[in-house]
PDB file of N, CA and C in Angstrom:
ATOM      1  N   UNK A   1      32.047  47.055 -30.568  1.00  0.00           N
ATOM      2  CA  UNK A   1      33.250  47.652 -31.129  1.00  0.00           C
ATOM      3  C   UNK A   1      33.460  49.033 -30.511  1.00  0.00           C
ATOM      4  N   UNK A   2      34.668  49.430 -30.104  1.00  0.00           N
ATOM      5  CA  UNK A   2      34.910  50.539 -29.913  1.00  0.00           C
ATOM      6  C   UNK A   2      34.944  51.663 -30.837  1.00  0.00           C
ATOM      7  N   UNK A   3      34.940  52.984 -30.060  1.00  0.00           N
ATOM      8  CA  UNK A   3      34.875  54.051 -30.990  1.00  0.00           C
ATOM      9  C   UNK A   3      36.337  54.588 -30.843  1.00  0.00           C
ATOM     10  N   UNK A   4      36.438  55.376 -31.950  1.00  0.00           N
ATOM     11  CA  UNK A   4      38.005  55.931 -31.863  1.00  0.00           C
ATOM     12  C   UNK A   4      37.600  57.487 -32.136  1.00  0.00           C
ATOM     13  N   UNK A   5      37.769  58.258 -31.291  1.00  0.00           N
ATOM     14  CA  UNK A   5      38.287  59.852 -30.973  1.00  0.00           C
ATOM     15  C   UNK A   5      39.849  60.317 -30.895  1.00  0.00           C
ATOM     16  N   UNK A   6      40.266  60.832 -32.154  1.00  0.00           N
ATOM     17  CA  UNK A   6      41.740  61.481 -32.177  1.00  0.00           C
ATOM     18  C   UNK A   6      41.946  62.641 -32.093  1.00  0.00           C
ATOM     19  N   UNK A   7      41.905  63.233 -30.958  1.00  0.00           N
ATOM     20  CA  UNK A   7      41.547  65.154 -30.021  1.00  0.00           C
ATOM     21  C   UNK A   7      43.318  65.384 -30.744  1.00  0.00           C
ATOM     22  N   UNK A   8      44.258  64.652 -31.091  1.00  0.00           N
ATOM     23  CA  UNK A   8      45.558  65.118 -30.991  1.00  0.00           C
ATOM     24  C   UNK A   8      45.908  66.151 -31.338  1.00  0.00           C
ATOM     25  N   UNK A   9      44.701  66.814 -32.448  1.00  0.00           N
ATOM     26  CA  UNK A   9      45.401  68.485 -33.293  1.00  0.00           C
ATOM     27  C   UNK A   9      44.514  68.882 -32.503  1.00  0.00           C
ATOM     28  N   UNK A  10      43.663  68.916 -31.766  1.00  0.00           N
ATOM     29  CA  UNK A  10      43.013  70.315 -31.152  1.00  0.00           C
ATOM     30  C   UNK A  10      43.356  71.156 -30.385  1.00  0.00           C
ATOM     31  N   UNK A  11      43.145  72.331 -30.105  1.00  0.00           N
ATOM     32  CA  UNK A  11      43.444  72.900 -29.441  1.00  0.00           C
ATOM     33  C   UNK A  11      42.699  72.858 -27.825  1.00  0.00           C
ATOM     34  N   UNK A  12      42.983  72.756 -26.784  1.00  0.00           N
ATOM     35  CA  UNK A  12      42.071  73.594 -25.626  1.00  0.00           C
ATOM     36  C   UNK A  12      41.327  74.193 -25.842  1.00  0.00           C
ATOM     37  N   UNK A  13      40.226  74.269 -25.355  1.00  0.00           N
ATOM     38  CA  UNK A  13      39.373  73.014 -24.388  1.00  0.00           C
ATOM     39  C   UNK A  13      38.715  71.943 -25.098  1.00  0.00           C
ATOM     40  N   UNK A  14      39.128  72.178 -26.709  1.00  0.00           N
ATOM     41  CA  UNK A  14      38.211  71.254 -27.351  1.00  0.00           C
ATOM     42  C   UNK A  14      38.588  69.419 -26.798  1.00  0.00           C
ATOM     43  N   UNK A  15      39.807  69.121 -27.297  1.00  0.00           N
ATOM     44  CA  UNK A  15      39.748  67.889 -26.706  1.00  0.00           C
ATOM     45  C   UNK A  15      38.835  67.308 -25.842  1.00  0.00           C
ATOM     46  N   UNK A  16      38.544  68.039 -24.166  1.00  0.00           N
ATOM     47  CA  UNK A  16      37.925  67.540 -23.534  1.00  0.00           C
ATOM     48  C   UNK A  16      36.635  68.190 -24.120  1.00  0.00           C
ATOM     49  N   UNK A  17      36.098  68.916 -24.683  1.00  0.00           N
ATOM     50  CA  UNK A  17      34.354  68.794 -24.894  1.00  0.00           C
ATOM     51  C   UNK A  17      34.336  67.896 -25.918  1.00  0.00           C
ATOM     52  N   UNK A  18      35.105  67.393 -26.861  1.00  0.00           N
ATOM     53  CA  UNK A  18      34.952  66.242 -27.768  1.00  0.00           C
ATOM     54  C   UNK A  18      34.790  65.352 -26.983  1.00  0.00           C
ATOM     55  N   UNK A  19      35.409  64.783 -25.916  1.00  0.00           N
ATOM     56  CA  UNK A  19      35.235  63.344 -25.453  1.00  0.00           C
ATOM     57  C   UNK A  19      34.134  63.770 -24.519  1.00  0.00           C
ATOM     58  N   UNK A  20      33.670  64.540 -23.826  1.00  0.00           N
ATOM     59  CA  UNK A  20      32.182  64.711 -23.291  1.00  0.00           C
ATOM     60  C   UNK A  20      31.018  64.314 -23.912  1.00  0.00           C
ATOM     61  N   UNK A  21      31.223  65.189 -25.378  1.00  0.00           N
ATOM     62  CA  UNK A  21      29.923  64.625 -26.500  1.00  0.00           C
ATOM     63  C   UNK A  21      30.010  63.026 -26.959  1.00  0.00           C
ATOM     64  N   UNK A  22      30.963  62.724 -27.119  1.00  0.00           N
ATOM     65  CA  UNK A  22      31.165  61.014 -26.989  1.00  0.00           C
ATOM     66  C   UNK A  22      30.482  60.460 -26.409  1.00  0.00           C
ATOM     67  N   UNK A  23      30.700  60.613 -25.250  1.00  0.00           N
ATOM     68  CA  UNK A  23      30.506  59.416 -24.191  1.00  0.00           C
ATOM     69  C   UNK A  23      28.890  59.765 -24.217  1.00  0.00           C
ATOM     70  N   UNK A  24      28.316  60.687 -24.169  1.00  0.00           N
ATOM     71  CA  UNK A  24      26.854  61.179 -24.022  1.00  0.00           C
ATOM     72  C   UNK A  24      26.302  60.200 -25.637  1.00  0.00           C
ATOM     73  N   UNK A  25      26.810  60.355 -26.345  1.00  0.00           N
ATOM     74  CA  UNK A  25      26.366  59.093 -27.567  1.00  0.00           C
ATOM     75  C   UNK A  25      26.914  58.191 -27.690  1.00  0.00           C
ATOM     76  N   UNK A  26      27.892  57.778 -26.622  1.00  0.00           N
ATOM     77  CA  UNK A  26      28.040  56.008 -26.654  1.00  0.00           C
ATOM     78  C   UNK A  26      26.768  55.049 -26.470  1.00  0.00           C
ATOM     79  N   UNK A  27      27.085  54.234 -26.853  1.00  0.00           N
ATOM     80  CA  UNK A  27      25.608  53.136 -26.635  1.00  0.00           C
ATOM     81  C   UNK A  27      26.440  52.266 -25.078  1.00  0.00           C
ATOM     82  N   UNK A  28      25.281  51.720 -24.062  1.00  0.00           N
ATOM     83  CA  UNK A  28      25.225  51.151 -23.097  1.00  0.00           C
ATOM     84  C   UNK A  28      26.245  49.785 -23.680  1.00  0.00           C
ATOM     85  N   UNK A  29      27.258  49.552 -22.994  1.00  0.00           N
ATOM     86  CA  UNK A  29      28.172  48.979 -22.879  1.00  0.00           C
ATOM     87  C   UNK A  29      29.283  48.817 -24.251  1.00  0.00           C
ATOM     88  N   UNK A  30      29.013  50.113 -24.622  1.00  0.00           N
ATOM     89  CA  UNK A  30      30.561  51.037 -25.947  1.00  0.00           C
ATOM     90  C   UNK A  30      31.571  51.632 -25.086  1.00  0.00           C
ATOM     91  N   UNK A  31      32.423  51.127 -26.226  1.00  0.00           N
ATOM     92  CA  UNK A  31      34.064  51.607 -25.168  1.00  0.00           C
ATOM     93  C   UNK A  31      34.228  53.043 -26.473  1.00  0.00           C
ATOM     94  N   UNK A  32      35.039  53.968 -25.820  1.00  0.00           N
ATOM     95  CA  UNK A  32      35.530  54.851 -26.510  1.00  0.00           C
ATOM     96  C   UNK A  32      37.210  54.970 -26.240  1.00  0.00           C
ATOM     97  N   UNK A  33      37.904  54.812 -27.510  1.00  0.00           N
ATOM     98  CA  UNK A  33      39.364  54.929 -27.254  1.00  0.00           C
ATOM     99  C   UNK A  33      39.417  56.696 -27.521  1.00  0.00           C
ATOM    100  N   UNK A  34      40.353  57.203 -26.619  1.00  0.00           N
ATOM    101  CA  UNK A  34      40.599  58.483 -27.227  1.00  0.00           C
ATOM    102  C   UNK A  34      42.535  58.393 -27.539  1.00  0.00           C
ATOM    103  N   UNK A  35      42.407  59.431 -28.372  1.00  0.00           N
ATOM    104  CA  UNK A  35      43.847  59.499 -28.993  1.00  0.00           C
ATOM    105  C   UNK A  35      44.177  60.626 -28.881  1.00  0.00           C
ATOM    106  N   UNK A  36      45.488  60.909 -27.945  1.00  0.00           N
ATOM    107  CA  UNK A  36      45.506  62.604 -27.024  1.00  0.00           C
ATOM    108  C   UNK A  36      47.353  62.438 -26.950  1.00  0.00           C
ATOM    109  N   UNK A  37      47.314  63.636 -27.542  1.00  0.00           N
ATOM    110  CA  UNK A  37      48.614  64.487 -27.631  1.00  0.00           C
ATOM    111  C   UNK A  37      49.365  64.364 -25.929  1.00  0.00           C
ATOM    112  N   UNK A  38      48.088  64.638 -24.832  1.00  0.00           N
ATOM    113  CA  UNK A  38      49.215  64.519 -23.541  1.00  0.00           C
ATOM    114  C   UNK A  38      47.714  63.985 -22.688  1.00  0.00           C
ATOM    115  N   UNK A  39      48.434  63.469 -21.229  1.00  0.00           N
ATOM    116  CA  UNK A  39      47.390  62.589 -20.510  1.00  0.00           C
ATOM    117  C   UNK A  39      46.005  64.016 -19.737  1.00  0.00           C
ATOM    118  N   UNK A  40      44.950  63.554 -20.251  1.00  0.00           N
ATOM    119  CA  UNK A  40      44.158  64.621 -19.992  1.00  0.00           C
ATOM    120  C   UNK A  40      43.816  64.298 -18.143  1.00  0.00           C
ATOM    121  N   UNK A  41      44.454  64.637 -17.651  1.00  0.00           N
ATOM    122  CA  UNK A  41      44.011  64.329 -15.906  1.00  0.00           C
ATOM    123  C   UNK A  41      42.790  65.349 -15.726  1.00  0.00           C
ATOM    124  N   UNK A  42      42.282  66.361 -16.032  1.00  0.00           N
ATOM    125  CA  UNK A  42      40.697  67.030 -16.119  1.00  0.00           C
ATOM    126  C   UNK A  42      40.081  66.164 -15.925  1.00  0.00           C
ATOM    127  N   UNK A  43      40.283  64.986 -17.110  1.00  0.00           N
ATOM    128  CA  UNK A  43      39.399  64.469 -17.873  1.00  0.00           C
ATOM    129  C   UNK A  43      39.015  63.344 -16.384  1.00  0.00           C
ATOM    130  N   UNK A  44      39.911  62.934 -15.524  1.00  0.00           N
ATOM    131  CA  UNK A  44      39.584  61.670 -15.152  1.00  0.00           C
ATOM    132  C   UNK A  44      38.853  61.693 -13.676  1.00  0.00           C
ATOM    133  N   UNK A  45      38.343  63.160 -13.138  1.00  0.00           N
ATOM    134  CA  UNK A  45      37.929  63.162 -12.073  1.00  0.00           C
ATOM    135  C   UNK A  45      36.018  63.410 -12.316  1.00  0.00           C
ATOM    136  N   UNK A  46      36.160  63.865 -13.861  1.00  0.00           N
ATOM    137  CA  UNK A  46      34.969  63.768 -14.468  1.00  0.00           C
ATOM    138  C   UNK A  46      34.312  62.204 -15.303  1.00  0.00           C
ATOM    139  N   UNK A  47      34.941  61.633 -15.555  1.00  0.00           N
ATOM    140  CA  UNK A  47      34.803  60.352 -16.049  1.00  0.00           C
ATOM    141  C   UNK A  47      34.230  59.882 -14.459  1.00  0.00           C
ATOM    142  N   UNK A  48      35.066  59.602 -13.213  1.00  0.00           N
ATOM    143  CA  UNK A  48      34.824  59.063 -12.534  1.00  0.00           C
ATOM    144  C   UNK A  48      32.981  59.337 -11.852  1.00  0.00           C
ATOM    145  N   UNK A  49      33.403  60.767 -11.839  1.00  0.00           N
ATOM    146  CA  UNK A  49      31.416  61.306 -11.345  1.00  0.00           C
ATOM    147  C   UNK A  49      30.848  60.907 -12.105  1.00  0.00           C
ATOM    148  N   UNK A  50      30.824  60.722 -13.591  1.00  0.00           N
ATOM    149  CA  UNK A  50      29.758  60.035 -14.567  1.00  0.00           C
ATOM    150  C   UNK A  50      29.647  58.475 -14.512  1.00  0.00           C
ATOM    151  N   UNK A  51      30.757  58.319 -13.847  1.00  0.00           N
ATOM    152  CA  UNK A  51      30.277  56.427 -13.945  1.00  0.00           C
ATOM    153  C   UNK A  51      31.173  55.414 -14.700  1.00  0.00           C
ATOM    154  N   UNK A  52      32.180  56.257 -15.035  1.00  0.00           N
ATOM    155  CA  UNK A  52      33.112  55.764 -16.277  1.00  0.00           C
ATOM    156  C   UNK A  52      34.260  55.086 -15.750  1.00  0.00           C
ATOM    157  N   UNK A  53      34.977  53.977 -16.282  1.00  0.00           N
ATOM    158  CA  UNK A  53      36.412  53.946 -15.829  1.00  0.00           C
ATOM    159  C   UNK A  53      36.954  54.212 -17.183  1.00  0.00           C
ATOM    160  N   UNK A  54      38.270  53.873 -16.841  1.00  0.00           N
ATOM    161  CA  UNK A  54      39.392  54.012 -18.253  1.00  0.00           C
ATOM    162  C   UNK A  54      40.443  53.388 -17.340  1.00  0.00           C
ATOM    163  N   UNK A  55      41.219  53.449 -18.913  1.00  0.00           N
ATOM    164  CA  UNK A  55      42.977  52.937 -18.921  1.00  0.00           C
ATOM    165  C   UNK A  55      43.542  53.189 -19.476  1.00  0.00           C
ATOM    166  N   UNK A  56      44.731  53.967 -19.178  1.00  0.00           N
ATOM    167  CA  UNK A  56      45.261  54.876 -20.000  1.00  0.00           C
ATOM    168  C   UNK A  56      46.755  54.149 -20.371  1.00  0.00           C
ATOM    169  N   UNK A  57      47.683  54.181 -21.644  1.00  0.00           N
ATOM    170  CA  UNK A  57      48.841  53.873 -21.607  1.00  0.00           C
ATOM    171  C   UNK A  57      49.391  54.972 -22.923  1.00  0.00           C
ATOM    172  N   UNK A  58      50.782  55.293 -22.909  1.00  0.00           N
ATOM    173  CA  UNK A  58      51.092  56.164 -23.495  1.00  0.00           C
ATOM    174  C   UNK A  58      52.750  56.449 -23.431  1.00  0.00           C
ATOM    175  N   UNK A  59      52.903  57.723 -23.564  1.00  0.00           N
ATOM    176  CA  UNK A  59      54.431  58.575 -23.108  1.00  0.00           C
ATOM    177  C   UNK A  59      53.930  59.884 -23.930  1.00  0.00           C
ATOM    178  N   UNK A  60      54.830  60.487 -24.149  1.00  0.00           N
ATOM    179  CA  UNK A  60      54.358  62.106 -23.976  1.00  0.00           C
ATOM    180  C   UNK A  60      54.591  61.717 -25.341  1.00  0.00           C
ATOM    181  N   UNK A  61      53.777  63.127 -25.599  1.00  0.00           N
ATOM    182  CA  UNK A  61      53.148  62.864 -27.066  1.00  0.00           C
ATOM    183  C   UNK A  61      52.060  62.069 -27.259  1.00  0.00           C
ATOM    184  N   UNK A  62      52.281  61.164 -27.054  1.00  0.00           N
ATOM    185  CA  UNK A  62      50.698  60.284 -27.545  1.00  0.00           C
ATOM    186  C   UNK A  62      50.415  59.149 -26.291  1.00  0.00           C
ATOM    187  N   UNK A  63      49.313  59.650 -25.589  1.00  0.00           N
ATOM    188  CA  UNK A  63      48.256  58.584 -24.846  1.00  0.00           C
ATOM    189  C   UNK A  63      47.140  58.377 -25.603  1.00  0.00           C
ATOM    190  N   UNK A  64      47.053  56.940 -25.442  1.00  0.00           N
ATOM    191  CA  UNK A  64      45.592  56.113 -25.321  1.00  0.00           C
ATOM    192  C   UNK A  64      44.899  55.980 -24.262  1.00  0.00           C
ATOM    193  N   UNK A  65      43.699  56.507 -24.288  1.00  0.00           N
ATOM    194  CA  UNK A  65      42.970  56.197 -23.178  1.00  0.00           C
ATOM    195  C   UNK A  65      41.472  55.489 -23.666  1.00  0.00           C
ATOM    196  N   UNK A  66      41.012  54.295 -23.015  1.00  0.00           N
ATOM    197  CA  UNK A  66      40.310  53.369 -23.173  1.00  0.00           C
ATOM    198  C   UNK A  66      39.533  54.124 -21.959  1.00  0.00           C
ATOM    199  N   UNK A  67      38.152  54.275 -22.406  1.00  0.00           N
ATOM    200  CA  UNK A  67      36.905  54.783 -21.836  1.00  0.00           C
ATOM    201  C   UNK A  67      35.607  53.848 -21.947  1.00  0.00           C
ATOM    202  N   UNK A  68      35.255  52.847 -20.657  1.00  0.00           N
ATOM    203  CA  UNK A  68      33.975  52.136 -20.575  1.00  0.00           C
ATOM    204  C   UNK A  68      33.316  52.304 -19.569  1.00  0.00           C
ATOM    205  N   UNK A  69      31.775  52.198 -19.058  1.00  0.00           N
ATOM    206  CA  UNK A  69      30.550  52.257 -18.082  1.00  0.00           C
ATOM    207  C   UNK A  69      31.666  50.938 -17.315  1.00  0.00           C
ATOM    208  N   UNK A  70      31.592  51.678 -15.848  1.00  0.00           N
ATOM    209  CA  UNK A  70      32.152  50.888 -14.994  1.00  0.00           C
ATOM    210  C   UNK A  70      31.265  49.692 -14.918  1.00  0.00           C
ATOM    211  N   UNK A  71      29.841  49.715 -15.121  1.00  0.00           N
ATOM    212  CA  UNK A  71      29.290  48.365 -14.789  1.00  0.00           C
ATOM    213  C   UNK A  71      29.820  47.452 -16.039  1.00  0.00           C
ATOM    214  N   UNK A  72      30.310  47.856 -16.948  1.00  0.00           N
ATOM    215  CA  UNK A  72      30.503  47.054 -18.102  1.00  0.00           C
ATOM    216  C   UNK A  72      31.967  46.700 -18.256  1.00  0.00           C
ATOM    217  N   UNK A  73      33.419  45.821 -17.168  1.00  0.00           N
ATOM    218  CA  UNK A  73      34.362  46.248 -17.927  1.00  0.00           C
ATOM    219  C   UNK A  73      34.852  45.616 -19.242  1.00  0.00           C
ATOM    220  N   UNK A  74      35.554  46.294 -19.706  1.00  0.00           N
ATOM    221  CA  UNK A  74      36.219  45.417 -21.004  1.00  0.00           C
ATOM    222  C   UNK A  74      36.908  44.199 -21.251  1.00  0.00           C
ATOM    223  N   UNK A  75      36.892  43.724 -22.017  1.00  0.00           N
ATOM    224  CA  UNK A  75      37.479  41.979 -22.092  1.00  0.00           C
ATOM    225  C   UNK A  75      38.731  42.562 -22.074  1.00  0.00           C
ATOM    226  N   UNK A  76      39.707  41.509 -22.447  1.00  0.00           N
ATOM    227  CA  UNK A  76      41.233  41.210 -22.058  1.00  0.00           C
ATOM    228  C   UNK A  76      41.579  41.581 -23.819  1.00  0.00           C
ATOM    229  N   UNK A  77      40.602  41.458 -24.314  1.00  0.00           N
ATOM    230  CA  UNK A  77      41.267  41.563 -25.744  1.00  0.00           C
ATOM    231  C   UNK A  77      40.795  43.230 -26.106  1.00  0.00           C
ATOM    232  N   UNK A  78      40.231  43.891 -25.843  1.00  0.00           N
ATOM    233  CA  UNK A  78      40.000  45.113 -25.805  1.00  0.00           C
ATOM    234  C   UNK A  78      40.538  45.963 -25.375  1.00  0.00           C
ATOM    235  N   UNK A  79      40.788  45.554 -24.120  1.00  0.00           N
ATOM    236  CA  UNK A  79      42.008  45.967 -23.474  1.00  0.00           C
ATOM    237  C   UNK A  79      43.545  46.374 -24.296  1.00  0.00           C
ATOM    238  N   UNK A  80      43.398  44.992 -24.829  1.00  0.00           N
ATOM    239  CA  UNK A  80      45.178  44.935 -25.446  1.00  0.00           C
ATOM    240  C   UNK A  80      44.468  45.302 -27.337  1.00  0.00           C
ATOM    241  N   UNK A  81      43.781  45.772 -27.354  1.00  0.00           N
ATOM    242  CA  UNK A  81      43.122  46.022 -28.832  1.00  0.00           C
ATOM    243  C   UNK A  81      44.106  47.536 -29.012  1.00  0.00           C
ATOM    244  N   UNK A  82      44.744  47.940 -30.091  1.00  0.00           N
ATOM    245  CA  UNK A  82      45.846  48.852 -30.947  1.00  0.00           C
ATOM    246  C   UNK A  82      45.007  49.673 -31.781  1.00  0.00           C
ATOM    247  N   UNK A  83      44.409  50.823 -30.781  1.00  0.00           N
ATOM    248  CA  UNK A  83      43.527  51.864 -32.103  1.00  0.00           C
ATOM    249  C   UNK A  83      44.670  52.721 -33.488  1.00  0.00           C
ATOM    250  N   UNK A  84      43.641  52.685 -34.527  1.00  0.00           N
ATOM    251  CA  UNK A  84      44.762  53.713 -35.325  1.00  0.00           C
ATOM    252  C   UNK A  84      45.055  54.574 -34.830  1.00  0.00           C
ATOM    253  N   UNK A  85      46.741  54.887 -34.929  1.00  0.00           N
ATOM    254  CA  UNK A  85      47.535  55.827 -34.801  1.00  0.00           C
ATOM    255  C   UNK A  85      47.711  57.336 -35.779  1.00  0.00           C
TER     256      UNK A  85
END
């Protein structure tokens, strides 16, 4: 099961050190959805050096971004899985 992280009220820089401490306590093949006010692009050149992919879908105001261990990817239904809003 995935985890759900909603950074949407934080302020800078917290968002991204919230989803840092995440992923450092995800368990080996846990997805983390994050729930973000705007698309964190920081976020995705650091995901990539750690090993991570994602998928992001959204519009301003609110992105989802789906965070899993590239060796692990996500099913088709996880994928299309609707975290709370």
């Amino acid at each position: 099961m995935a985890q759900v992280l909603d950074v949407r009220t934080l302020p800078p820089p917290e968002p991204l050190e919230r989803v840092l401490d995440a992923l450092t306590a995800l368990p080996n093949g846990g997805r983390l959805w994050v729930l973000h006010r705007r698309e964190p692009f920081p976020l995705y050149d650091m995901l990539q050096t750690m090993g991570y992919s994602w998928r992001v879908r959204g519009r301003e105001g609110h992105f989802e971004i789906l965070i899993w261990d590239s060796g692990a990817p996500p099913t088709r239904a996880e994928l299309s899985w609707n975290p709370p809003c």
